[in-house]
Every structure is written in C-alpha cells, then in structure tokens.
Protein backbone atom coordinates (compact mmCIF):
# COMPACT_ATOMS: atom_id res chain seq x y z
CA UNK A 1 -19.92 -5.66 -0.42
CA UNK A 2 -19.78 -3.65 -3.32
CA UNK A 3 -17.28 -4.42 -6.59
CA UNK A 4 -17.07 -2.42 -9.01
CA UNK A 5 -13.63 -3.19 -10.76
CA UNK A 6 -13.69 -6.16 -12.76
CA UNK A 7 -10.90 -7.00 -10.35
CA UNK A 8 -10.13 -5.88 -6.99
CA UNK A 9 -8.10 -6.83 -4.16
CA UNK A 10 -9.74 -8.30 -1.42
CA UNK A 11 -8.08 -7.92 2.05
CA UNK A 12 -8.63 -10.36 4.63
CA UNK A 13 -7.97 -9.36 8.45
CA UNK A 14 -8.57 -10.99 11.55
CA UNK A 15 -10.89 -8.92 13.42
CA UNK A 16 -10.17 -5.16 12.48
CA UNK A 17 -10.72 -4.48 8.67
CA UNK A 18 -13.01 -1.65 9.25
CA UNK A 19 -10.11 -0.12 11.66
CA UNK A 20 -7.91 -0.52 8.35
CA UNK A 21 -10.11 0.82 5.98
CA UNK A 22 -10.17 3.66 7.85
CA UNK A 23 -6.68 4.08 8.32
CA UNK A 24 -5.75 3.73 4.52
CA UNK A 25 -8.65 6.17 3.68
CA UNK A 26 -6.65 9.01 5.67
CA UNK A 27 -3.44 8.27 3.87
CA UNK A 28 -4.91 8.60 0.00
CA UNK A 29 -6.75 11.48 -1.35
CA UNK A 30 -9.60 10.77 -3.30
CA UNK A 31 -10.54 7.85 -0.87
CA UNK A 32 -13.49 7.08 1.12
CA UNK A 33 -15.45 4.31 3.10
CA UNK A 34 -18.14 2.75 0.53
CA UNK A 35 -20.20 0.37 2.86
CA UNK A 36 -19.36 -1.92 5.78
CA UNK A 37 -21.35 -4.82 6.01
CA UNK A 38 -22.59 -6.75 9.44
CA UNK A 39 -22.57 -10.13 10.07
CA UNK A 40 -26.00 -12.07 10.22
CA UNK A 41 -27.46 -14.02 12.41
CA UNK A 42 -25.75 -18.13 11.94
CA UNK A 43 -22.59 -16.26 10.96
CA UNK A 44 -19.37 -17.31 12.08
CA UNK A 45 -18.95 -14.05 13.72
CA UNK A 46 -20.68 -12.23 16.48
CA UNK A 47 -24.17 -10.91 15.52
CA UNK A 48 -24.10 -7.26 13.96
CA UNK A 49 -19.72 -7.19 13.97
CA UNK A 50 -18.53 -5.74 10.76
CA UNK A 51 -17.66 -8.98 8.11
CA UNK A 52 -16.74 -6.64 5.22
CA UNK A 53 -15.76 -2.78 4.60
CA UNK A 54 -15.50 -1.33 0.73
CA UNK A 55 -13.36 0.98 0.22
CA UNK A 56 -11.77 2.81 -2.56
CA UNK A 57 -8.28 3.69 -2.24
CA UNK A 58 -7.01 6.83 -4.40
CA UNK A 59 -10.12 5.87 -6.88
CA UNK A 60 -9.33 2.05 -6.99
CA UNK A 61 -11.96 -0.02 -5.01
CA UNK A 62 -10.65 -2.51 -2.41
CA UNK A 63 -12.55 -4.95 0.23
CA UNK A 64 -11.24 -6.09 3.07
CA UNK A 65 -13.01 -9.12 5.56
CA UNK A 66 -12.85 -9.81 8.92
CA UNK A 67 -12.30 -13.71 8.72
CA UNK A 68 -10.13 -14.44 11.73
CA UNK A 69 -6.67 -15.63 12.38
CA UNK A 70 -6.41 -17.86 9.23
CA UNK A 71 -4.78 -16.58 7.20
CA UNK A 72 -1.97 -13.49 7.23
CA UNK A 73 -0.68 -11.50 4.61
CA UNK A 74 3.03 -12.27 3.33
CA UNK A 75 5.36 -10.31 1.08
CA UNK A 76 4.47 -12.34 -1.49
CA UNK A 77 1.68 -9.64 -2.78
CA UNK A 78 2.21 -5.80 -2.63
CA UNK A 79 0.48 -2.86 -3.65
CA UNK A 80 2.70 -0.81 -5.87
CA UNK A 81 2.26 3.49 -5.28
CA UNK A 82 3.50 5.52 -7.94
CA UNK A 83 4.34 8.74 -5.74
CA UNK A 84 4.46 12.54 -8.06
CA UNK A 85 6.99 13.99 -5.43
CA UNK A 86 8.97 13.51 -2.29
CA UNK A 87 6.43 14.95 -0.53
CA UNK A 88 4.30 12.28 -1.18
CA UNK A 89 6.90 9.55 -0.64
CA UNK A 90 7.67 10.81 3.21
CA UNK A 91 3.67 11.20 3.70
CA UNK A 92 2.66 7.75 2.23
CA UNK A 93 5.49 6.07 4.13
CA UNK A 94 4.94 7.82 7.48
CA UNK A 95 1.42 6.38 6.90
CA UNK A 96 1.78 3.53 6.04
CA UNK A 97 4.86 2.24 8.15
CA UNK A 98 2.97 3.50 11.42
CA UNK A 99 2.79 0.97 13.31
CA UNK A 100 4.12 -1.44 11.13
CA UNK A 101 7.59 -2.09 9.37
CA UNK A 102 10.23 -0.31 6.72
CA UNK A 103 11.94 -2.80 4.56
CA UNK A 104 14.77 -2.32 1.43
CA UNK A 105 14.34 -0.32 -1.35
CA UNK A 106 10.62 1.62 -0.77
CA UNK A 107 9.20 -1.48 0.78
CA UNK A 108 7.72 -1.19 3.76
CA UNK A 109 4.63 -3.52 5.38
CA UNK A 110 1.60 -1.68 7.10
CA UNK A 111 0.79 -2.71 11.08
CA UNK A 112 -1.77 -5.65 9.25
CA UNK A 113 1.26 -6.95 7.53
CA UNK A 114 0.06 -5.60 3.91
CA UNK A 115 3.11 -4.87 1.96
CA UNK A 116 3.15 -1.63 0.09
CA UNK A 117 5.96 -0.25 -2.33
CA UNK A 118 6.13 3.74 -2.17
CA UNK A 119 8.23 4.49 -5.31
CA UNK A 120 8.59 7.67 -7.08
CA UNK A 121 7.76 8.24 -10.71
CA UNK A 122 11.28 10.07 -11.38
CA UNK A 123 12.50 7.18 -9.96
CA UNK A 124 11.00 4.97 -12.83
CA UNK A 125 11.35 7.42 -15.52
CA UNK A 126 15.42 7.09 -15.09
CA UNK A 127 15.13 4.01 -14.64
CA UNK A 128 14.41 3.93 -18.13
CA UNK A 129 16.99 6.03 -19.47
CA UNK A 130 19.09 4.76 -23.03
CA UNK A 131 22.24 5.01 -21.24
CA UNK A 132 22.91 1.89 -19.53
CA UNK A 133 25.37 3.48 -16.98
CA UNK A 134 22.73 6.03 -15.71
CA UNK A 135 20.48 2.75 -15.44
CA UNK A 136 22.86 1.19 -13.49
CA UNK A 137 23.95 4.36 -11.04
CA UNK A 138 20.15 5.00 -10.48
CA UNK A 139 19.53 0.98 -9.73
CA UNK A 140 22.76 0.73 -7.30
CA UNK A 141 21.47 4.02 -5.56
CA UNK A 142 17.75 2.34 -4.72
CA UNK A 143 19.69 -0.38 -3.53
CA UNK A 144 20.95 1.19 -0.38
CA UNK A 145 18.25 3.06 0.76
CA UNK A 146 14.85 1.92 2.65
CA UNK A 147 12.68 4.72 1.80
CA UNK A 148 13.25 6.09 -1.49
CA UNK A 149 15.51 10.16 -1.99
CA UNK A 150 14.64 11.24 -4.98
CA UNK A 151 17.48 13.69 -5.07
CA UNK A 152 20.34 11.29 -4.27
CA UNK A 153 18.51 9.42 -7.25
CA UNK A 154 18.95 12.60 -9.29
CA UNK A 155 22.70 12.87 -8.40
CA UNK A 156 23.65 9.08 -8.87
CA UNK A 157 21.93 9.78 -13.01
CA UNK A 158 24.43 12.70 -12.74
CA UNK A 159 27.23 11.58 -11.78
C-alpha cells in the first residue's frame, strides 16, 4: 500500500478491488495502477489473492481492499467530479453508471455501490451568480434531470 496524500480515501470491496481499480483507471486521464499488494501467508484471505490495489485517480491517490462482505458502501459518502465540458459529463457517467445505477441530479452509484457526483463546472459557476432568480432557475433546472445538460442549464440562467 502506498499513501501519499496526507489523506486519501480508502475503498473497501468484497473480493474484486483490483477489478475496480482497473475500471476507474480507464475512466480518468492521468490515472494509473500504483501497486497491488498479495495477501500473506496466516491472512484472512487466500494465499497470494490481491488484499490491496493503489491507485491514483485523475492525480489523487486512492486504495481500495479486498476485505469481504462486511461492509458496503452507502450514499452516505461520494466522490464529487468537477467535469470542464459535456463531453466529459456523458463520458464519466457512461463510465461510471456501467453496470451500476443513475440517481437525481448528477448522482449516480458505480456497479460496487461507490457513489459519484458528475457535475459540471458551468454548472457551479451559475450557481453562483448575484442574481438570485438566475440562482434559483439554474437550481430548479438540476432538479429535474439525472445526468446533468449543461445547455438546458444555460437556457434556464437565460430565461
């Protein structure tokens, strides 16, 4: 296991973290596999079966463990994306949701049952505006969709 954030999140699985690693590598650029270490003999797990993968994630180091059945994730934590374009929205989100589940309002939770929020910068940025009318229009338009539009965001600041 290798940390090198003073904090990181640490992922715990039931049997398939290394699977998952992989899988969020491919969705992020700038991400990679850092080590995956094997359980030892006395362990609680097979001989030589993977116990932890590092990972970073877009530059931002993660861990997850293969601890068995446990314990499972719950929307109670999610992992927040800041997305530059729509582009990236619909690619994140494919990703992510694959096998998984799309929620309300750019929530969606990963086939592991991770919870992730894809939300667009622009999205943020008028959230922000003086005018609390805009504000409002902008927050009533995330509120009906599942996946965030960043153009029907854009018209509901216009209107």
């Amino acid at each position: 296991m290798m940390l090198s954030q003073k904090i990181s999140p640490f992922l715990w699985f039931n049997d398939d973290a290394e699977e998952a690693a992989q899988h969020y590598v491919r969705g992020f650029p700038n991400s990679r596999i850092l080590t995956v270490e094997r359980y030892p003999e006395g362990g609680p797990a097979p001989v030589g079966s993977v116990m932890t993968v590092s990972f970073e994630l877009a530059g931002h180091a993660f861990t997850g463990m293969n601890g068995g059945p446990a314990f499972r994730p719950n929307e109670s934590v999610s992992f927040a994306v800041l997305c530059d374009d729509q582009h990236e929205v619909d690619k994140l989100w494919d990703h992510l949701s694959e096998g998984g589940q799309t929620s309300a309002c750019g929530w969606l939770k990963d086939k592991w049952g991770f919870s992730w929020q894809i939300i667009p910068r622009r999205f943020l940025e008028l959230l922000m505006n003086n005018d609390p009318l805009v504000k409002a229009r902008v927050f009533g338009a995330m509120m009906k969709m599942t996946k965030y539009d960043i153009a029907e965001i854009e018209r509901a600041a216009k209107l």
